[in-house]
PDB file of N, CA and C in Angstrom:
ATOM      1  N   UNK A   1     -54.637  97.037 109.813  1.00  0.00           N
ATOM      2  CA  UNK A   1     -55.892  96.345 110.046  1.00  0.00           C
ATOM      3  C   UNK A   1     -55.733  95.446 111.271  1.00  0.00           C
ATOM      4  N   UNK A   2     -56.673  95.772 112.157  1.00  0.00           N
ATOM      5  CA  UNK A   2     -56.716  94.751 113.017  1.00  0.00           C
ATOM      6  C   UNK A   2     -57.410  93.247 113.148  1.00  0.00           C
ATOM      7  N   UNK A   3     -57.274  92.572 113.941  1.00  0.00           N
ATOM      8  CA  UNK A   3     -57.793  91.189 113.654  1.00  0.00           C
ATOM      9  C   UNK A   3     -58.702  91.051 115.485  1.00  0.00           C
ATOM     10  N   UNK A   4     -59.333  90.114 115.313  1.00  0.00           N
ATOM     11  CA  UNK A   4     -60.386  89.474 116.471  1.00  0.00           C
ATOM     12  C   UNK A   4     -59.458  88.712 117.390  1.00  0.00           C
ATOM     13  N   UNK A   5     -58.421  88.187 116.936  1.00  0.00           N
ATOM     14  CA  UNK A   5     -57.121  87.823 117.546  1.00  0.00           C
ATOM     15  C   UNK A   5     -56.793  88.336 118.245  1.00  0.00           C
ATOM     16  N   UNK A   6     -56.447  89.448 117.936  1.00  0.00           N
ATOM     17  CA  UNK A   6     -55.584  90.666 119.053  1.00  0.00           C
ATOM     18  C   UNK A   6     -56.700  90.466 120.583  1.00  0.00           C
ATOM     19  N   UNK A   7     -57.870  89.814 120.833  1.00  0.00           N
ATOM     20  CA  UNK A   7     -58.607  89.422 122.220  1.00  0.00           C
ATOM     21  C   UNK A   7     -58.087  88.466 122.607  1.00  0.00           C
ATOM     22  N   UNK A   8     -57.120  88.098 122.360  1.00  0.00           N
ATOM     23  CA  UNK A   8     -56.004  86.731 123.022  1.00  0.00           C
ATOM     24  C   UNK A   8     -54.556  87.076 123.204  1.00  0.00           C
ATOM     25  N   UNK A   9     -54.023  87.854 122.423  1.00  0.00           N
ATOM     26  CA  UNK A   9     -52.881  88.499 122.938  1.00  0.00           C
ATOM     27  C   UNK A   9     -52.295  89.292 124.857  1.00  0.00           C
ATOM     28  N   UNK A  10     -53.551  89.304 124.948  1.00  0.00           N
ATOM     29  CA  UNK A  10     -53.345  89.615 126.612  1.00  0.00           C
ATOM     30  C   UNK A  10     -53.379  88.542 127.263  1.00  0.00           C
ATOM     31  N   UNK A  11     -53.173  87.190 126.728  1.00  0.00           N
ATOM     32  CA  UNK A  11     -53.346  86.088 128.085  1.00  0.00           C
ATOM     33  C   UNK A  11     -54.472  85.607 128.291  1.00  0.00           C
ATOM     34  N   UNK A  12     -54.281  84.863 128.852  1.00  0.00           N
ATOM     35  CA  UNK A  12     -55.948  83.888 129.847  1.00  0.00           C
ATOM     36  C   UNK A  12     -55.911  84.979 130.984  1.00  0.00           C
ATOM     37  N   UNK A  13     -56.784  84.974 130.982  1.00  0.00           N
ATOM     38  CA  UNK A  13     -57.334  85.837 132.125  1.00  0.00           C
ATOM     39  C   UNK A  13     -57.049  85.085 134.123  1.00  0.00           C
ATOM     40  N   UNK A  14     -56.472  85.657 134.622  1.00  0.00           N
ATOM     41  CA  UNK A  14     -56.030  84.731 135.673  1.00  0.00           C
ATOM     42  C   UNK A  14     -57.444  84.775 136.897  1.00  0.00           C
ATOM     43  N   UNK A  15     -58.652  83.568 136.599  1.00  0.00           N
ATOM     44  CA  UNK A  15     -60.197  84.069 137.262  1.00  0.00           C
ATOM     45  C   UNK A  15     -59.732  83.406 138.332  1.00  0.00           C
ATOM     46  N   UNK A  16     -60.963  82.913 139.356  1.00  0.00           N
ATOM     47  CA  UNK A  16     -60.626  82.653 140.537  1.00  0.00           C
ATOM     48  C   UNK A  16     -61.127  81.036 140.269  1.00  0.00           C
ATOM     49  N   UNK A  17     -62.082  80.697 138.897  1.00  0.00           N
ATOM     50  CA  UNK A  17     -62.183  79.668 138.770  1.00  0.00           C
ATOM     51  C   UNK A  17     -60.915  79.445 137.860  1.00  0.00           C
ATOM     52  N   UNK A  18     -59.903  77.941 138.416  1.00  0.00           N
ATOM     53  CA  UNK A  18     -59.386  77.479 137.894  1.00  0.00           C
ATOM     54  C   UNK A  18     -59.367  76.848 136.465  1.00  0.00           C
ATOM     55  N   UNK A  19     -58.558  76.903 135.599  1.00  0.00           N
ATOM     56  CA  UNK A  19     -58.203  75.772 134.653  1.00  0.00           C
ATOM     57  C   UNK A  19     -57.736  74.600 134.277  1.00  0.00           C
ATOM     58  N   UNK A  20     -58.573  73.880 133.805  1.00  0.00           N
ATOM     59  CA  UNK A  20     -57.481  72.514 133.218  1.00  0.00           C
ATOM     60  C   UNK A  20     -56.417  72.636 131.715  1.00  0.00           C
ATOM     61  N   UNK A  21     -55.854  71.368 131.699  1.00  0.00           N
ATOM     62  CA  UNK A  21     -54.860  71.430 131.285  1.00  0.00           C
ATOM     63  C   UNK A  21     -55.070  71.764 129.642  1.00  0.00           C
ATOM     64  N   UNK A  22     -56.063  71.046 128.987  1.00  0.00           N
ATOM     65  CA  UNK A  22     -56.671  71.546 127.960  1.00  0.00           C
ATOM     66  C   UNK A  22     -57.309  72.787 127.514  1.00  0.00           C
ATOM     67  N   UNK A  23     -57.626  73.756 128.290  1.00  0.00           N
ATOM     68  CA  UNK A  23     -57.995  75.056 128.486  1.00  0.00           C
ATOM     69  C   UNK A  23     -56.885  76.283 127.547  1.00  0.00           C
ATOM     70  N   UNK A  24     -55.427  76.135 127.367  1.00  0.00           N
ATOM     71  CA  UNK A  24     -54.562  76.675 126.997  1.00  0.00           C
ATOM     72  C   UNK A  24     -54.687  76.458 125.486  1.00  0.00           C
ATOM     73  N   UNK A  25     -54.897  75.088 125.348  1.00  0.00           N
ATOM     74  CA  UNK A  25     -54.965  74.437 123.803  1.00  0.00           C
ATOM     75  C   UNK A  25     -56.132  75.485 122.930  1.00  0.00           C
ATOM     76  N   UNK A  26     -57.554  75.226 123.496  1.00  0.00           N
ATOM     77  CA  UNK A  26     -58.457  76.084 123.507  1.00  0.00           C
ATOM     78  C   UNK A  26     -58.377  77.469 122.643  1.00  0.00           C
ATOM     79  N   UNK A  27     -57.221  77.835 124.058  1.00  0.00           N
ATOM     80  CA  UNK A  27     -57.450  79.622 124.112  1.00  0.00           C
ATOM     81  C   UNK A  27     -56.527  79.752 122.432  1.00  0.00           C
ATOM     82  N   UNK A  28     -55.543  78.405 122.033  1.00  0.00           N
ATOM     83  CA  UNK A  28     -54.473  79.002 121.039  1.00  0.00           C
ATOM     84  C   UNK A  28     -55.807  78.634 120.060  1.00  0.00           C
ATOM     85  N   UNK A  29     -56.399  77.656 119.815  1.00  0.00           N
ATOM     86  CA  UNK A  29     -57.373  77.353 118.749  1.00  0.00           C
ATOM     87  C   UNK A  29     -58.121  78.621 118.518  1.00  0.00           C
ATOM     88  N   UNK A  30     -58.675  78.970 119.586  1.00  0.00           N
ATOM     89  CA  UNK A  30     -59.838  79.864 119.142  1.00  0.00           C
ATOM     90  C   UNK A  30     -58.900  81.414 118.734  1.00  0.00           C
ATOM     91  N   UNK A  31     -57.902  81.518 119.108  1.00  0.00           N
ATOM     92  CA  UNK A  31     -56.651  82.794 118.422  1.00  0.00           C
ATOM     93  C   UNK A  31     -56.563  82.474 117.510  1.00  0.00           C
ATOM     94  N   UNK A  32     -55.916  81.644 116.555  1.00  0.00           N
ATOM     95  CA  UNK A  32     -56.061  80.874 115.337  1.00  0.00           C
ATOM     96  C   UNK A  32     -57.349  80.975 114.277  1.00  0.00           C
ATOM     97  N   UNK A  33     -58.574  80.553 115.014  1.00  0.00           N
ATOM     98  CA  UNK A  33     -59.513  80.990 114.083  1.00  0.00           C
ATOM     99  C   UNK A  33     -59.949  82.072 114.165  1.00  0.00           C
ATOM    100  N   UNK A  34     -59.696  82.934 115.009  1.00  0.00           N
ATOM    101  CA  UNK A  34     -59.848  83.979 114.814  1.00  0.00           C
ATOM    102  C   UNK A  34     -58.902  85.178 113.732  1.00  0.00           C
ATOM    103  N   UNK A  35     -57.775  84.695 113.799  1.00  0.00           N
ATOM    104  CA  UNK A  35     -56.326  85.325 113.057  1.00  0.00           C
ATOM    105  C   UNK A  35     -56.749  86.080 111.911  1.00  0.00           C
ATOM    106  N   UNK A  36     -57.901  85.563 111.309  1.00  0.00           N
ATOM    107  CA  UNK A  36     -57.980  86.496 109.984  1.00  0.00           C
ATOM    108  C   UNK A  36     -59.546  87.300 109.990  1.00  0.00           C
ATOM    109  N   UNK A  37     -60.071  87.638 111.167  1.00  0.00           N
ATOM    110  CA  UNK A  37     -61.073  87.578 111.111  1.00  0.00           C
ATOM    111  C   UNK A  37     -61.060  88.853 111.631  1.00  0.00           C
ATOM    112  N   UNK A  38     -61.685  89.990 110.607  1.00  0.00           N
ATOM    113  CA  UNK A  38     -61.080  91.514 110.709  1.00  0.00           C
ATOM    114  C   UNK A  38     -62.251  92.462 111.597  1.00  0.00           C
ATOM    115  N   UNK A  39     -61.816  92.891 112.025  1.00  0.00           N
ATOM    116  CA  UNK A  39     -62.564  94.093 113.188  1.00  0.00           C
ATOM    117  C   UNK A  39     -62.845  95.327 112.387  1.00  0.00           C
ATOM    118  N   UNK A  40     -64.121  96.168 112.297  1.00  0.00           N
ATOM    119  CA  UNK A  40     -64.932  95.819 113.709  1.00  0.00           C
ATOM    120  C   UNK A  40     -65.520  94.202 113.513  1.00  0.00           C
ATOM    121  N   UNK A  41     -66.377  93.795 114.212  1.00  0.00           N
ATOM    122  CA  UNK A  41     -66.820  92.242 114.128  1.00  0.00           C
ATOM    123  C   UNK A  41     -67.742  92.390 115.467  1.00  0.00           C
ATOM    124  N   UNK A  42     -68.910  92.203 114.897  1.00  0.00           N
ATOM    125  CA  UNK A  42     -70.197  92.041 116.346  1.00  0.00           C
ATOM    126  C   UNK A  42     -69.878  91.510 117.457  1.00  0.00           C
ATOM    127  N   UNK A  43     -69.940  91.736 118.523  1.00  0.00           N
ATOM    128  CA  UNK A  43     -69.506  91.086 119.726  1.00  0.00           C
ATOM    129  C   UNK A  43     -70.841  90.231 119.492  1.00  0.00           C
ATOM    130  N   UNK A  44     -71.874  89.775 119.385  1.00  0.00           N
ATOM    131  CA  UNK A  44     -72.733  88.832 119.695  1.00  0.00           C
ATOM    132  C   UNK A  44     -72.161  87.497 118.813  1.00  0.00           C
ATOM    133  N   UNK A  45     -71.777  88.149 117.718  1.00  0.00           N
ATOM    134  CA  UNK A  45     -71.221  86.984 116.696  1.00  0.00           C
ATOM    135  C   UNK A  45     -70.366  86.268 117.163  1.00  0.00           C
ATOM    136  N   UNK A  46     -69.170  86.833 117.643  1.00  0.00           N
ATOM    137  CA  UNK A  46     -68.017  86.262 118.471  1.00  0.00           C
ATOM    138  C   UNK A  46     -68.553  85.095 119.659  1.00  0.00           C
ATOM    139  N   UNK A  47     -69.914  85.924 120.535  1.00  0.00           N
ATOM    140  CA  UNK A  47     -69.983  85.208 121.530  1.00  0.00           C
ATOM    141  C   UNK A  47     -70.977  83.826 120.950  1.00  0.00           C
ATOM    142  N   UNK A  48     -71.393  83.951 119.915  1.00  0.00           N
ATOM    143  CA  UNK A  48     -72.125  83.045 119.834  1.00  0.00           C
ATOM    144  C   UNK A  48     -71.556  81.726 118.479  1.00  0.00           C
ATOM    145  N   UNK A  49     -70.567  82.265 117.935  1.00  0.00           N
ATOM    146  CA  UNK A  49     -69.162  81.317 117.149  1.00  0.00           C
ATOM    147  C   UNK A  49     -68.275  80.894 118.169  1.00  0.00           C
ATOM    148  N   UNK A  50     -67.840  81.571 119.404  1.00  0.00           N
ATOM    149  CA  UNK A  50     -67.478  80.787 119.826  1.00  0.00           C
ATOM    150  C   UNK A  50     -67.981  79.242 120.721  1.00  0.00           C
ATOM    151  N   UNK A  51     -69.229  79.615 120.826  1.00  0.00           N
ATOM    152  CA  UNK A  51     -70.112  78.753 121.880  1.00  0.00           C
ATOM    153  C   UNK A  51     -70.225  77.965 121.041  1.00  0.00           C
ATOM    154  N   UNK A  52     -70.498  77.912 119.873  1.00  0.00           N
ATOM    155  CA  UNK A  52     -70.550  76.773 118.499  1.00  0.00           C
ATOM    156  C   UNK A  52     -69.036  75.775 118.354  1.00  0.00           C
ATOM    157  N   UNK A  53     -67.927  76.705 118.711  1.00  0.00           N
ATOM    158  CA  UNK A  53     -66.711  76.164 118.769  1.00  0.00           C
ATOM    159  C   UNK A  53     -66.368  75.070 119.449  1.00  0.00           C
ATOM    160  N   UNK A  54     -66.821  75.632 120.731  1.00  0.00           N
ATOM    161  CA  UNK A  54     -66.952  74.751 121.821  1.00  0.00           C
ATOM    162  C   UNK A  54     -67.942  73.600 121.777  1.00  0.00           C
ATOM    163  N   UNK A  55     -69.116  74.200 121.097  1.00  0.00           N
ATOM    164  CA  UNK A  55     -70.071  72.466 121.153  1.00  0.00           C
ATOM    165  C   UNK A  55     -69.526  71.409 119.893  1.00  0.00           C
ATOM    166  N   UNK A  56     -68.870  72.187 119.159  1.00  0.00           N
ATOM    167  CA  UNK A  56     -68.410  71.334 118.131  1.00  0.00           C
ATOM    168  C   UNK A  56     -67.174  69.849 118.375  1.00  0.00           C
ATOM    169  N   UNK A  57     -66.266  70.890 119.430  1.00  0.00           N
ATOM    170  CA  UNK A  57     -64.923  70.510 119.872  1.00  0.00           C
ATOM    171  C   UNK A  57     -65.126  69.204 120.919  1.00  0.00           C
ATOM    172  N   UNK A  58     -66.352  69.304 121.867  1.00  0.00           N
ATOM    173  CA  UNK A  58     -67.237  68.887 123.238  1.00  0.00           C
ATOM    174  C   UNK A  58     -68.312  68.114 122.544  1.00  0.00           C
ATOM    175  N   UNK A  59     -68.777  68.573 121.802  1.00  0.00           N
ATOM    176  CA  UNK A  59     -69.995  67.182 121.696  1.00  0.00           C
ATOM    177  C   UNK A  59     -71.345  67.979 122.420  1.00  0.00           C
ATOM    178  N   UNK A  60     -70.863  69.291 123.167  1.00  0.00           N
ATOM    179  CA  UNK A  60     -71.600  69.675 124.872  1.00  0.00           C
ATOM    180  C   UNK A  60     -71.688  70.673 124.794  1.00  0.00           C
ATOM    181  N   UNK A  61     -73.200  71.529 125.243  1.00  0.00           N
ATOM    182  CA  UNK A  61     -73.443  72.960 125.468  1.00  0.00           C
ATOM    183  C   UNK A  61     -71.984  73.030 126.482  1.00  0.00           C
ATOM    184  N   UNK A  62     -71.596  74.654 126.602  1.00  0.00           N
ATOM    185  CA  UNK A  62     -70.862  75.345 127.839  1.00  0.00           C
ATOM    186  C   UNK A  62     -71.959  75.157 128.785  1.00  0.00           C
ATOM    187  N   UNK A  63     -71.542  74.768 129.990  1.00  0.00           N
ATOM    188  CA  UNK A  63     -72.162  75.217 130.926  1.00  0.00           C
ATOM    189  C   UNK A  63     -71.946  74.923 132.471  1.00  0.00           C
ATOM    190  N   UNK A  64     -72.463  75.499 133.195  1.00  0.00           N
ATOM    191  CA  UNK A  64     -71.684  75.634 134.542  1.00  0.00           C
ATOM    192  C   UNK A  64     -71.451  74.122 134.902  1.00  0.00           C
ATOM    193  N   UNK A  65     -70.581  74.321 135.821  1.00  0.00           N
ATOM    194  CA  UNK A  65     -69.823  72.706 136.507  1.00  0.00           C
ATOM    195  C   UNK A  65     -69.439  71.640 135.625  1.00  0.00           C
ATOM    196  N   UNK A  66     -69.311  71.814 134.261  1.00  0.00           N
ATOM    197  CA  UNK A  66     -68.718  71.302 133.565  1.00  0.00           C
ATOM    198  C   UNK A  66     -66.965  70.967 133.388  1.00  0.00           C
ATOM    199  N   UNK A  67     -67.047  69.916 133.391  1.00  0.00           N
ATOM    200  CA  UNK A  67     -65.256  69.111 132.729  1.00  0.00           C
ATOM    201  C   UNK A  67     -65.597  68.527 131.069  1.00  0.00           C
ATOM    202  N   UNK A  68     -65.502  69.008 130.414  1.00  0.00           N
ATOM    203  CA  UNK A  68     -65.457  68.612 128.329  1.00  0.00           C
ATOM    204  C   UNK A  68     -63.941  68.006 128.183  1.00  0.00           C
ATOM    205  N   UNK A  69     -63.796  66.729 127.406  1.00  0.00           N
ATOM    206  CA  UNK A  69     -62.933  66.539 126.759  1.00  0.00           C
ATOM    207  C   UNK A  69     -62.850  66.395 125.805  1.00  0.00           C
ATOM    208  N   UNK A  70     -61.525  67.227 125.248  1.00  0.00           N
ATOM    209  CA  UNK A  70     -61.258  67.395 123.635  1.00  0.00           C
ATOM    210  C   UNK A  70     -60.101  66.528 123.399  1.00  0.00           C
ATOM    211  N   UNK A  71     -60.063  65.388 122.183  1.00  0.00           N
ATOM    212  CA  UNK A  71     -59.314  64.668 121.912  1.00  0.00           C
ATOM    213  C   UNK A  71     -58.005  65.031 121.446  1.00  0.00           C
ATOM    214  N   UNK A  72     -58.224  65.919 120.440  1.00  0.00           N
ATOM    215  CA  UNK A  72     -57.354  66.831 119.945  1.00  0.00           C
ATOM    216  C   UNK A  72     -56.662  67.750 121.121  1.00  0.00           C
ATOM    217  N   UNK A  73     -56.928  68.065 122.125  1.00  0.00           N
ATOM    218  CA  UNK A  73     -55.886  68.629 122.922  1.00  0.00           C
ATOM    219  C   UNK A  73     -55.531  67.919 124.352  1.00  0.00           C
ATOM    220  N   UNK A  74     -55.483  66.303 124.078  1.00  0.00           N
ATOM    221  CA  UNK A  74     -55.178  65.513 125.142  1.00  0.00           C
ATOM    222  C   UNK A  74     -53.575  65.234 124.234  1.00  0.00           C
ATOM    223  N   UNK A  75     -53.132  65.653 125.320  1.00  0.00           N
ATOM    224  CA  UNK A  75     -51.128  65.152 125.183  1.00  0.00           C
ATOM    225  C   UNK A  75     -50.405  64.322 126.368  1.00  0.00           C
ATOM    226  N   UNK A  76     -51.518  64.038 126.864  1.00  0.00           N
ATOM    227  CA  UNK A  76     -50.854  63.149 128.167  1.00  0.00           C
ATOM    228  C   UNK A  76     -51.006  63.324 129.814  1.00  0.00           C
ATOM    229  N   UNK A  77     -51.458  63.342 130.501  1.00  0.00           N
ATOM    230  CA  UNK A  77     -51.495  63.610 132.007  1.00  0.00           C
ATOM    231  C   UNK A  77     -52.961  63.610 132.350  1.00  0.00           C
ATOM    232  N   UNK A  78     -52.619  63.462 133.592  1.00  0.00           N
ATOM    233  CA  UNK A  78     -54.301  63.256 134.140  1.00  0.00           C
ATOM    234  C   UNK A  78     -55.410  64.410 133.527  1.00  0.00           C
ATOM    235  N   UNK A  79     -55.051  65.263 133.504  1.00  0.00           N
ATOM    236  CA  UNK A  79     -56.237  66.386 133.022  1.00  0.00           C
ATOM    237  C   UNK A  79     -55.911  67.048 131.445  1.00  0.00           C
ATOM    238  N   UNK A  80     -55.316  65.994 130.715  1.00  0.00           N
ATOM    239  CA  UNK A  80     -55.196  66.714 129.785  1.00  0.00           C
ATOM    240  C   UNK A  80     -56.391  66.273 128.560  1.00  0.00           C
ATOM    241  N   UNK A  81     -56.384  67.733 128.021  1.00  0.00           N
ATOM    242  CA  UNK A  81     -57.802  67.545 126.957  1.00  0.00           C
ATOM    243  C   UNK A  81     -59.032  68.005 127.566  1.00  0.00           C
ATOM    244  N   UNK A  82     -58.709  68.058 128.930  1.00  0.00           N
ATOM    245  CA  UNK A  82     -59.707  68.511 129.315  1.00  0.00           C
ATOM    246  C   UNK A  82     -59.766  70.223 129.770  1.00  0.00           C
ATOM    247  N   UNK A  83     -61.442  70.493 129.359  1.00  0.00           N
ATOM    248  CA  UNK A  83     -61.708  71.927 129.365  1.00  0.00           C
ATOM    249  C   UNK A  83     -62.572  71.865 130.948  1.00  0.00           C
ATOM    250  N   UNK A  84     -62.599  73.012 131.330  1.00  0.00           N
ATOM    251  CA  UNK A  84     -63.353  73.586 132.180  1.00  0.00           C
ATOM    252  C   UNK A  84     -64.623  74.567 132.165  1.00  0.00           C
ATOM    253  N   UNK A  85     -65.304  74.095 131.776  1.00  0.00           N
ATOM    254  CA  UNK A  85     -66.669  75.190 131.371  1.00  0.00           C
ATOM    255  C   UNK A  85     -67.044  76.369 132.474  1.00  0.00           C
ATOM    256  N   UNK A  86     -66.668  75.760 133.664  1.00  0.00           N
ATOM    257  CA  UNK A  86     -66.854  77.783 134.219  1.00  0.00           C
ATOM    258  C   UNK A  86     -65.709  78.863 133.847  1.00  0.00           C
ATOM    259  N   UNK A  87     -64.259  78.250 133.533  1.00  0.00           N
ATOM    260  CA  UNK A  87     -63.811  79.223 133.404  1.00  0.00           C
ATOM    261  C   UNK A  87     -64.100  79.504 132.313  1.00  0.00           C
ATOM    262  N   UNK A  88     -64.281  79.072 130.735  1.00  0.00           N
ATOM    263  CA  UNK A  88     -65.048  79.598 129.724  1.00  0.00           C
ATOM    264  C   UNK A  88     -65.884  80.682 130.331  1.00  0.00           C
ATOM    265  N   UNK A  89     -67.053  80.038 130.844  1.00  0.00           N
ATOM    266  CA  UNK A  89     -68.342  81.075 131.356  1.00  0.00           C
ATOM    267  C   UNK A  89     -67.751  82.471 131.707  1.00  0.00           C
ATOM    268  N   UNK A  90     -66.556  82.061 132.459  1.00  0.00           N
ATOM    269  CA  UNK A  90     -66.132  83.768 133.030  1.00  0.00           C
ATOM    270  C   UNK A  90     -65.094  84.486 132.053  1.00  0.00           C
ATOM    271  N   UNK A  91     -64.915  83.771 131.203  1.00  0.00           N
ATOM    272  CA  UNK A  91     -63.395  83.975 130.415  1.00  0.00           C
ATOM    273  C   UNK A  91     -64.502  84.998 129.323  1.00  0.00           C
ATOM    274  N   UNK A  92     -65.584  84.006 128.656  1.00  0.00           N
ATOM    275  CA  UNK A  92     -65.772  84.807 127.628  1.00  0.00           C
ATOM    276  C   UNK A  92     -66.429  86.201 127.835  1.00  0.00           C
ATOM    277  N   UNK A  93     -67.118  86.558 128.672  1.00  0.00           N
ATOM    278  CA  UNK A  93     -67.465  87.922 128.694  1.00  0.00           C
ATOM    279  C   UNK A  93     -65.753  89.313 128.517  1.00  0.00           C
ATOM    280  N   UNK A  94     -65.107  88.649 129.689  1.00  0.00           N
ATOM    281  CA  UNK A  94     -63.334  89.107 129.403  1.00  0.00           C
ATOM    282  C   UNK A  94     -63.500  89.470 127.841  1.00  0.00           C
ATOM    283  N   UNK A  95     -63.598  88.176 127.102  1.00  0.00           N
ATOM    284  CA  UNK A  95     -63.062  88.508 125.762  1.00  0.00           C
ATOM    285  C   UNK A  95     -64.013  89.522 125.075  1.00  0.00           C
ATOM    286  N   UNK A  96     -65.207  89.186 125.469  1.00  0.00           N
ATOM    287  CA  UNK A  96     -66.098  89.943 124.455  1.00  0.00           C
ATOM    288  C   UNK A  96     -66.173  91.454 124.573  1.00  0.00           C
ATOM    289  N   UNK A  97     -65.622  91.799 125.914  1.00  0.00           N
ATOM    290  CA  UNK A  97     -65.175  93.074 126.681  1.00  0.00           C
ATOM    291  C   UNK A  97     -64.019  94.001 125.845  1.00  0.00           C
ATOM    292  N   UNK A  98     -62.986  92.881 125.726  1.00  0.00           N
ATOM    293  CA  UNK A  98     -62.297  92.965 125.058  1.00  0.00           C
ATOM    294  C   UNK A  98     -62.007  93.070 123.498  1.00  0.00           C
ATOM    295  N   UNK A  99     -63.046  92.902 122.866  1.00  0.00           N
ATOM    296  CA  UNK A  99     -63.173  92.681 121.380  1.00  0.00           C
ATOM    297  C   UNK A  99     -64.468  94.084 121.469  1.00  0.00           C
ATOM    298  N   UNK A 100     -65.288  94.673 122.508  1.00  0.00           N
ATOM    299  CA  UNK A 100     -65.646  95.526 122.290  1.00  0.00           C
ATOM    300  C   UNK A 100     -64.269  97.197 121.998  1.00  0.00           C
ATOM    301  N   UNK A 101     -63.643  96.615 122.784  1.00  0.00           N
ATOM    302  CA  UNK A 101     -62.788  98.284 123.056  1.00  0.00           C
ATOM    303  C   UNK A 101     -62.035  98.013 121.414  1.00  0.00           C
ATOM    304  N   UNK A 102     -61.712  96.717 121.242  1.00  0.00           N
ATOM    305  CA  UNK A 102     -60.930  96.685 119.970  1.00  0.00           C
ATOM    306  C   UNK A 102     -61.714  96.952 118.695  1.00  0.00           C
ATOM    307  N   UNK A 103     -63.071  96.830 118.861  1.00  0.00           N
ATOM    308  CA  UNK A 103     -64.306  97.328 117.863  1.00  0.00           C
ATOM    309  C   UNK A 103     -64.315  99.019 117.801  1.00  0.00           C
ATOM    310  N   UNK A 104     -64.067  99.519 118.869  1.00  0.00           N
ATOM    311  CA  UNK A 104     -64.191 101.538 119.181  1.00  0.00           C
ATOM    312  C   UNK A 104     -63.102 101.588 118.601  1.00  0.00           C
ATOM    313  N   UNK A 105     -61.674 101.250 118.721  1.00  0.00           N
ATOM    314  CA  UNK A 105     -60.545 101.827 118.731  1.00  0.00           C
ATOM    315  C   UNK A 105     -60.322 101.467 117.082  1.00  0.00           C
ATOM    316  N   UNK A 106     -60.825 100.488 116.364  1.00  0.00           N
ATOM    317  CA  UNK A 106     -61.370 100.676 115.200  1.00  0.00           C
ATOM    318  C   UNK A 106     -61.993 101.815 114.249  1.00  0.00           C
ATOM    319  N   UNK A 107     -62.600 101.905 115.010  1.00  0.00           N
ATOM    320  CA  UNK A 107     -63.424 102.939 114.292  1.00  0.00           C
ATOM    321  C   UNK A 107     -63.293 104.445 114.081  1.00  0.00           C
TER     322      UNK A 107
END
């Protein structure tokens, strides 16, 4: 059985918009809640639990030109805790791309 997880096992996606330091924390949280969460699984659901994730974590819609800080993944340094909302913006289609082929290869 596969899991919704396995869309994080390939890495952050290396975009051309940069990340902050909190961004990594993120990517392990949302692997985590995803861990038991069995495929196939709607890609709209995904995209729209995770956007809930994020306003939960933020206080803050995603959205372009955004810096969010999450308390829970501040450990120290100038940018830490902090998220980057464009690379979200570009990250999640990646994933949802990705959680489609893992939805076919399911089936």
């Amino acid at each position: 059985m596969a899991y919704v997880s396995a869309v994080f096992k390939e890495g952050m996606p290396n975009l051309s918009v940069g990340c902050l330091r909190g961004d990594p924390y993120l990517w392990r949280y949302l692997a985590g809640h995803y861990a038991h969460t069995a495929v196939p699984y709607p890609v709209e659901d995904f995209r729209q639990e995770t956007l809930e994730i994020y306003r939960e974590l933020t206080g803050r819609e995603l959205r372009s030109g955004a810096m969010d800080f999450v308390d829970a993944f501040h450990h120290g340094g100038m940018s830490s805790g902090m998220l980057c909302a464009d690379y979200w913006l570009a990250a999640l289609p990646i994933l949802a791309a990705r959680l489609q082929d893992l939805n076919q290869a399911e089936c």
